[in-house]
PDB file of N, CA and C in Angstrom:
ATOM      1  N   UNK A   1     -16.031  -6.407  -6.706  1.00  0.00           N
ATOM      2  CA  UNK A   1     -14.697  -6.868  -7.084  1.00  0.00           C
ATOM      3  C   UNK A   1     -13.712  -6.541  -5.958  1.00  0.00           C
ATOM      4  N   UNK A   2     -13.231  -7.300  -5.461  1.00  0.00           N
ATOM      5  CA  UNK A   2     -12.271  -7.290  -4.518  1.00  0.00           C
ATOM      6  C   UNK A   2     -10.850  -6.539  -4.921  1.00  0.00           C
ATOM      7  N   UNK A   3      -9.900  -6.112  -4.587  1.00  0.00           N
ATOM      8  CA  UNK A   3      -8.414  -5.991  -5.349  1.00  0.00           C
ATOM      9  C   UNK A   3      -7.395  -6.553  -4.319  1.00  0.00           C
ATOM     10  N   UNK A   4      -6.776  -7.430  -4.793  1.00  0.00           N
ATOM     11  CA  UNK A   4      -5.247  -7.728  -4.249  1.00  0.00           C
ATOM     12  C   UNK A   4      -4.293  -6.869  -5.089  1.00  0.00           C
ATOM     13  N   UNK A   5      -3.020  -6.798  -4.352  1.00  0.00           N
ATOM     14  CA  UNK A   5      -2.223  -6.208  -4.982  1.00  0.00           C
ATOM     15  C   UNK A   5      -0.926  -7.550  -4.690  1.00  0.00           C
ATOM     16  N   UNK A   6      -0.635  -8.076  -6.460  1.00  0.00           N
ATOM     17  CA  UNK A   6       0.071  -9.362  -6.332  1.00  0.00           C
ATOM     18  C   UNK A   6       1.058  -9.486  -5.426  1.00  0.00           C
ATOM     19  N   UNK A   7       1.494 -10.231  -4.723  1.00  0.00           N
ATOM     20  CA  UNK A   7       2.541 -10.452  -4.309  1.00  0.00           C
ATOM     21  C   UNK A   7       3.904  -9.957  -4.687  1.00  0.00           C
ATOM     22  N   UNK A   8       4.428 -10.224  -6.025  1.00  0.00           N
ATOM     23  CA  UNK A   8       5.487  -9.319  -6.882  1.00  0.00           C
ATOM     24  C   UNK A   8       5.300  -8.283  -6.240  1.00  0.00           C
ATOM     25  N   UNK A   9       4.189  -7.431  -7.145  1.00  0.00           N
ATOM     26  CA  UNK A   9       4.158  -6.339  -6.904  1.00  0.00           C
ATOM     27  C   UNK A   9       4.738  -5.427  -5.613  1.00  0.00           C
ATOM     28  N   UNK A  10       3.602  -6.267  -4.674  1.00  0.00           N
ATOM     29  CA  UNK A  10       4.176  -5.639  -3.512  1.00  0.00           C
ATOM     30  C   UNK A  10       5.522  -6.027  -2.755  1.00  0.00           C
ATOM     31  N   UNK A  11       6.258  -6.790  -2.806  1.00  0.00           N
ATOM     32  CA  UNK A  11       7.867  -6.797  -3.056  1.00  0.00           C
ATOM     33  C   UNK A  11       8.527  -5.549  -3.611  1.00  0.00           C
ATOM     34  N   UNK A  12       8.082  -5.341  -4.587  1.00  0.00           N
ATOM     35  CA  UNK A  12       8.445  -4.093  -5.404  1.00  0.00           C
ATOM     36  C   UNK A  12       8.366  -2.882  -4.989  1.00  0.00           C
ATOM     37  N   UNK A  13       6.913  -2.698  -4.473  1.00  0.00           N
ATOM     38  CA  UNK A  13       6.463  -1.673  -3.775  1.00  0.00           C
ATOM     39  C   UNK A  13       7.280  -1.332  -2.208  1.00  0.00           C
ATOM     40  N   UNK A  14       7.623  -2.618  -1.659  1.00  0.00           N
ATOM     41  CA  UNK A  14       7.942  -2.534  -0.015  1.00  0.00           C
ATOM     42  C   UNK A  14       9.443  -2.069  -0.496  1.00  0.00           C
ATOM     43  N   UNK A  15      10.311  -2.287  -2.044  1.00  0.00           N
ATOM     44  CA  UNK A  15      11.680  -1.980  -1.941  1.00  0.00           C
ATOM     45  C   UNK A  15      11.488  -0.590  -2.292  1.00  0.00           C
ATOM     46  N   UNK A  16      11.020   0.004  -2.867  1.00  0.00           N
ATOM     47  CA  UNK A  16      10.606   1.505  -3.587  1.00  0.00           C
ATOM     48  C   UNK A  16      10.497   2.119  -1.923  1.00  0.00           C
ATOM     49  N   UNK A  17       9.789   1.679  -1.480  1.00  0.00           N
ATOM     50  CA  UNK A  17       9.281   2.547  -0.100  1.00  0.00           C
ATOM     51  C   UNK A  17      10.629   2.327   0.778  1.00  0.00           C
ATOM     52  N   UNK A  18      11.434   1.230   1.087  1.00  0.00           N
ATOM     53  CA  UNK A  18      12.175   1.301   1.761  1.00  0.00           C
ATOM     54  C   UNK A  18      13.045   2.290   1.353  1.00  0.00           C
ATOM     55  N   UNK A  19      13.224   2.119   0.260  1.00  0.00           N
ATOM     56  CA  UNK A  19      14.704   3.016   0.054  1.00  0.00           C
ATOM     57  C   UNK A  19      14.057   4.789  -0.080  1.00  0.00           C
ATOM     58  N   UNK A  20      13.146   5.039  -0.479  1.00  0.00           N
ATOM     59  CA  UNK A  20      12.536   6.337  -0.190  1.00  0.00           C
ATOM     60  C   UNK A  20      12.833   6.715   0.958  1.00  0.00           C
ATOM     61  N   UNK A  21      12.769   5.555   1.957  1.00  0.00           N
ATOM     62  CA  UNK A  21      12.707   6.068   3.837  1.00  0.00           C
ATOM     63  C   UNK A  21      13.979   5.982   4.025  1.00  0.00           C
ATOM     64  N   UNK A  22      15.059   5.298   3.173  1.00  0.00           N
ATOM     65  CA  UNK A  22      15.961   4.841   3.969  1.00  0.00           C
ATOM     66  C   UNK A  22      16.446   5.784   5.200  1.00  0.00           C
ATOM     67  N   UNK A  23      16.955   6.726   4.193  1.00  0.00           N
ATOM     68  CA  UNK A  23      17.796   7.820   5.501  1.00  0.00           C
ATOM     69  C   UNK A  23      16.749   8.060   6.716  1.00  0.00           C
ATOM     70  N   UNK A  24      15.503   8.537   6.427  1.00  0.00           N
ATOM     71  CA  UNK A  24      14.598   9.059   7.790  1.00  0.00           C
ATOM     72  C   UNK A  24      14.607   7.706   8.812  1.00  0.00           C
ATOM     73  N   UNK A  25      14.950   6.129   7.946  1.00  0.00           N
ATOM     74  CA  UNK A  25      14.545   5.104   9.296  1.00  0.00           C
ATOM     75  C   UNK A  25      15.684   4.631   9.831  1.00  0.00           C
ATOM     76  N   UNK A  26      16.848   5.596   9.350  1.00  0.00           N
ATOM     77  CA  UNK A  26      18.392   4.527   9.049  1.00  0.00           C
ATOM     78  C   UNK A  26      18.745   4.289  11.514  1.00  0.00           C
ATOM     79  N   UNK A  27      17.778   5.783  11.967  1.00  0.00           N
ATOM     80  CA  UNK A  27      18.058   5.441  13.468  1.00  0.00           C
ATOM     81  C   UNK A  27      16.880   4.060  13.824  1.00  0.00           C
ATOM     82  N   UNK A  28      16.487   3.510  13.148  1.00  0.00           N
ATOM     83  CA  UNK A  28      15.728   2.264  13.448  1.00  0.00           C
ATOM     84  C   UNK A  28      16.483   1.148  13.582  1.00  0.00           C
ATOM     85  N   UNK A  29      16.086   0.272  14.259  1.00  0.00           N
ATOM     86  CA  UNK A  29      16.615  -1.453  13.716  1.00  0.00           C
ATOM     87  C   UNK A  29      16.382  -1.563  12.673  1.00  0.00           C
ATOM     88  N   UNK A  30      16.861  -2.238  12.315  1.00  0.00           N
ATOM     89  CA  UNK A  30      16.522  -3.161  10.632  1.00  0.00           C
ATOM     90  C   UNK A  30      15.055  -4.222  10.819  1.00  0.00           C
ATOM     91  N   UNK A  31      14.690  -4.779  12.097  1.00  0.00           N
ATOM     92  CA  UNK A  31      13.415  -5.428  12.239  1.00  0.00           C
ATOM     93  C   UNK A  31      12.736  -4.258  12.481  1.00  0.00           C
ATOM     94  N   UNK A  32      12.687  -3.110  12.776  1.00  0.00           N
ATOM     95  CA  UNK A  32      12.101  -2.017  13.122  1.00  0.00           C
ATOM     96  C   UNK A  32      11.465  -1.348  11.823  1.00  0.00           C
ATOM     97  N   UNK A  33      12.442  -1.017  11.279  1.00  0.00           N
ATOM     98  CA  UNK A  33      12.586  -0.572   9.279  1.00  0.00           C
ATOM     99  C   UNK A  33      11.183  -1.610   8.707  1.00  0.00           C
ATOM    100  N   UNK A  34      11.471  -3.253   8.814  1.00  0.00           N
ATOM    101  CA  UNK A  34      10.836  -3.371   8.293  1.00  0.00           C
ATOM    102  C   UNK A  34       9.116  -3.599   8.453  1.00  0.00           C
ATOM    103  N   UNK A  35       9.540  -3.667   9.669  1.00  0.00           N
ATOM    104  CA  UNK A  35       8.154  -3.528  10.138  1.00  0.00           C
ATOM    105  C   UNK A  35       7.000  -2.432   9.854  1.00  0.00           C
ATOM    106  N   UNK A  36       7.820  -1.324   9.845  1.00  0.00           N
ATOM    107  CA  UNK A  36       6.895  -0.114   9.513  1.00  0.00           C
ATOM    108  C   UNK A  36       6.641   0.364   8.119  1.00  0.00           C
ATOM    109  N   UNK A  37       7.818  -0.339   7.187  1.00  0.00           N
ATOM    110  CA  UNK A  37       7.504   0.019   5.604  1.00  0.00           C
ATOM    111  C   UNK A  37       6.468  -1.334   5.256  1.00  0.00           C
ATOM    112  N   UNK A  38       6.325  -2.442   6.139  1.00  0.00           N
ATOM    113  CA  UNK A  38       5.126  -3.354   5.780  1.00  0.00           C
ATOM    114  C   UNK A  38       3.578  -2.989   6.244  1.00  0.00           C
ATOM    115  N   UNK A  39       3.698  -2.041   7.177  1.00  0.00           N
ATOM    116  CA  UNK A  39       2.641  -1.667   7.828  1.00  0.00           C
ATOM    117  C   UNK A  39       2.129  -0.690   6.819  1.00  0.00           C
ATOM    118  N   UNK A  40       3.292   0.394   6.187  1.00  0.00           N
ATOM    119  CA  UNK A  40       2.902   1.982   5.394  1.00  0.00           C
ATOM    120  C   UNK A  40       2.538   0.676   4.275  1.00  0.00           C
ATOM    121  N   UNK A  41       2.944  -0.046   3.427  1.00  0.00           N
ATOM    122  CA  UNK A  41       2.611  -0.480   2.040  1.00  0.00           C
ATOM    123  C   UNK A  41       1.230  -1.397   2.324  1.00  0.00           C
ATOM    124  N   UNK A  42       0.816  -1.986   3.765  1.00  0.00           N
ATOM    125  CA  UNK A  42      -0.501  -2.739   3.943  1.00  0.00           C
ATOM    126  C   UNK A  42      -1.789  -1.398   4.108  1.00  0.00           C
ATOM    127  N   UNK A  43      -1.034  -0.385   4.795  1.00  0.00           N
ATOM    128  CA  UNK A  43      -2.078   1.035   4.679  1.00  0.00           C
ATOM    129  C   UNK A  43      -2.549   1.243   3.553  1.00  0.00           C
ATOM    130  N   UNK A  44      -0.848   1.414   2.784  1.00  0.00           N
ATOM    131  CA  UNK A  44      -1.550   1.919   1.090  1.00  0.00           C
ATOM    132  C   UNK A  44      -2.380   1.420   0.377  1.00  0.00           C
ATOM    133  N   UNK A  45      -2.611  -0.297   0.868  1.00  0.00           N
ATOM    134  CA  UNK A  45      -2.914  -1.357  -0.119  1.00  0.00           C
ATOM    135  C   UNK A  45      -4.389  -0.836   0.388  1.00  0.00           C
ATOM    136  N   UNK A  46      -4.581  -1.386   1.281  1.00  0.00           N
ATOM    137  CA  UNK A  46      -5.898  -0.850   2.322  1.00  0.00           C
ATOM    138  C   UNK A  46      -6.580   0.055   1.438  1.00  0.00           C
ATOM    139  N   UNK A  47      -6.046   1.280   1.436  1.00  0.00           N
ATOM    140  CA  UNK A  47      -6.549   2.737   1.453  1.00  0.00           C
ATOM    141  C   UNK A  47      -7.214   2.471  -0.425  1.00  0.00           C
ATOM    142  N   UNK A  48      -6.139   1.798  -1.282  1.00  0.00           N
ATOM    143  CA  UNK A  48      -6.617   1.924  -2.611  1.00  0.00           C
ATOM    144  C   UNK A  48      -7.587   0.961  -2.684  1.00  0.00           C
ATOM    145  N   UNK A  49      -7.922  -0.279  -2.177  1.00  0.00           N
ATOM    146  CA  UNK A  49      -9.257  -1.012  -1.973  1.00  0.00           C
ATOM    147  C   UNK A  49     -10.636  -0.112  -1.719  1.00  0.00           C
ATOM    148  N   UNK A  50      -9.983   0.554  -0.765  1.00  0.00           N
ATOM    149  CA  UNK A  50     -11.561   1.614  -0.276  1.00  0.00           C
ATOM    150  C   UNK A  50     -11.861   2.693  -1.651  1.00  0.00           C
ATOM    151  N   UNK A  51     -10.325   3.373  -1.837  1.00  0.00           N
ATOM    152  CA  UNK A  51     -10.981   4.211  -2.972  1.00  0.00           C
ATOM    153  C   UNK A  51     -11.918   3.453  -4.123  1.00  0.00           C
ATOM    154  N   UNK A  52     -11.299   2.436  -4.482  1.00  0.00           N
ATOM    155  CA  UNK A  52     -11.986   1.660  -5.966  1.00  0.00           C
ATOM    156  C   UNK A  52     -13.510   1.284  -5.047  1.00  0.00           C
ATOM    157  N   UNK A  53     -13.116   0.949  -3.801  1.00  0.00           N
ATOM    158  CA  UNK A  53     -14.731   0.549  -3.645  1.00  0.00           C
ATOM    159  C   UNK A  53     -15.781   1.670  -4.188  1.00  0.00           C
ATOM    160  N   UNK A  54     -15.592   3.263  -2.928  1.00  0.00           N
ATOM    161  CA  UNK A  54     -16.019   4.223  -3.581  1.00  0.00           C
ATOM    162  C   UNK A  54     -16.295   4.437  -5.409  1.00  0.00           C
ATOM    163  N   UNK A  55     -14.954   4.425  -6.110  1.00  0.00           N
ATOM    164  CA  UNK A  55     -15.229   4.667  -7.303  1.00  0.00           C
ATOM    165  C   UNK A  55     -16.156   3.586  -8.190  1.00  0.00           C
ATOM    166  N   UNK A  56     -16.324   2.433  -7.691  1.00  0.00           N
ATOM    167  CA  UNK A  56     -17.126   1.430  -8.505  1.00  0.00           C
ATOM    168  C   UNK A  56     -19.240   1.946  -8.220  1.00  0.00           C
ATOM    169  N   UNK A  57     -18.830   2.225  -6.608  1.00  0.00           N
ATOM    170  CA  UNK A  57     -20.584   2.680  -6.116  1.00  0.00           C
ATOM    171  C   UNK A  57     -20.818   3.396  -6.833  1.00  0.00           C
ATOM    172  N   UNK A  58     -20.124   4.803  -7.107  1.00  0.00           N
ATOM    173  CA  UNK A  58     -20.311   5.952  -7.757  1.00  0.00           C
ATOM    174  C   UNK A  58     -20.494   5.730  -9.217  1.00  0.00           C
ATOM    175  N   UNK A  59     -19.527   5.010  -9.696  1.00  0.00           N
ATOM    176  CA  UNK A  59     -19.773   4.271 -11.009  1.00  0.00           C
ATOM    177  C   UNK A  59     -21.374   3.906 -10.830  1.00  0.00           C
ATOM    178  N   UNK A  60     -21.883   2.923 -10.209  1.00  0.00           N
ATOM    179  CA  UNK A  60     -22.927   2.014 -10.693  1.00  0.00           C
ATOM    180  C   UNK A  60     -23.651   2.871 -10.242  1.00  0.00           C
ATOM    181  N   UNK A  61     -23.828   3.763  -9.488  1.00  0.00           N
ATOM    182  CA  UNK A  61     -25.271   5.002  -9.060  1.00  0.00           C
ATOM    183  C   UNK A  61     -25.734   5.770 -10.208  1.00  0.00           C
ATOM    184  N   UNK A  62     -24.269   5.952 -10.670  1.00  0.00           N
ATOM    185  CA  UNK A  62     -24.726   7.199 -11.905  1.00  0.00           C
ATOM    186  C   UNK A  62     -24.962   6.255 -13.380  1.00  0.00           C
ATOM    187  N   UNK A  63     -24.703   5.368 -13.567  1.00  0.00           N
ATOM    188  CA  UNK A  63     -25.513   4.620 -14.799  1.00  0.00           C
ATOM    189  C   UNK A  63     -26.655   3.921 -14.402  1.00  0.00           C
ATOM    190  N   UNK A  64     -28.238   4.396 -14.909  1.00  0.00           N
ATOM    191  CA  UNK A  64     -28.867   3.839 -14.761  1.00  0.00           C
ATOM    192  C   UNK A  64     -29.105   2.317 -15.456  1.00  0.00           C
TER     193      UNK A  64
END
């Protein structure tokens, strides 16, 4: 099973994260800002694909 994370969603997610960073990116550009809260929310997306991969193997190893 593959996972996307919908489109919405991640809209949602990239405004949550921006404004979390705001102050630490506020010495950035604004193309700068967004560049790097699209990069941190494509990491995150990334990173939770791999975990579920892991958790599905582990799943199907341990039920015979």
């Amino acid at each position: 099973m593959e996972y996307d994370i919908p489109p919405r969603d991640r809209e949602i997610l990239i405004a949550k994260m921006t404004e979390a960073l705001r102050e630490d990116m506020s010495i950035l550009p604004n193309e700068f800002q967004q560049i790097l809260v699209d990069d941190l929310v494509t990491a995150f997306c990334n990173r939770i694909k791999v975990l579920i991969r892991i958790h599905q193997k582990k799943s199907s190893s341990s039920n015979p």
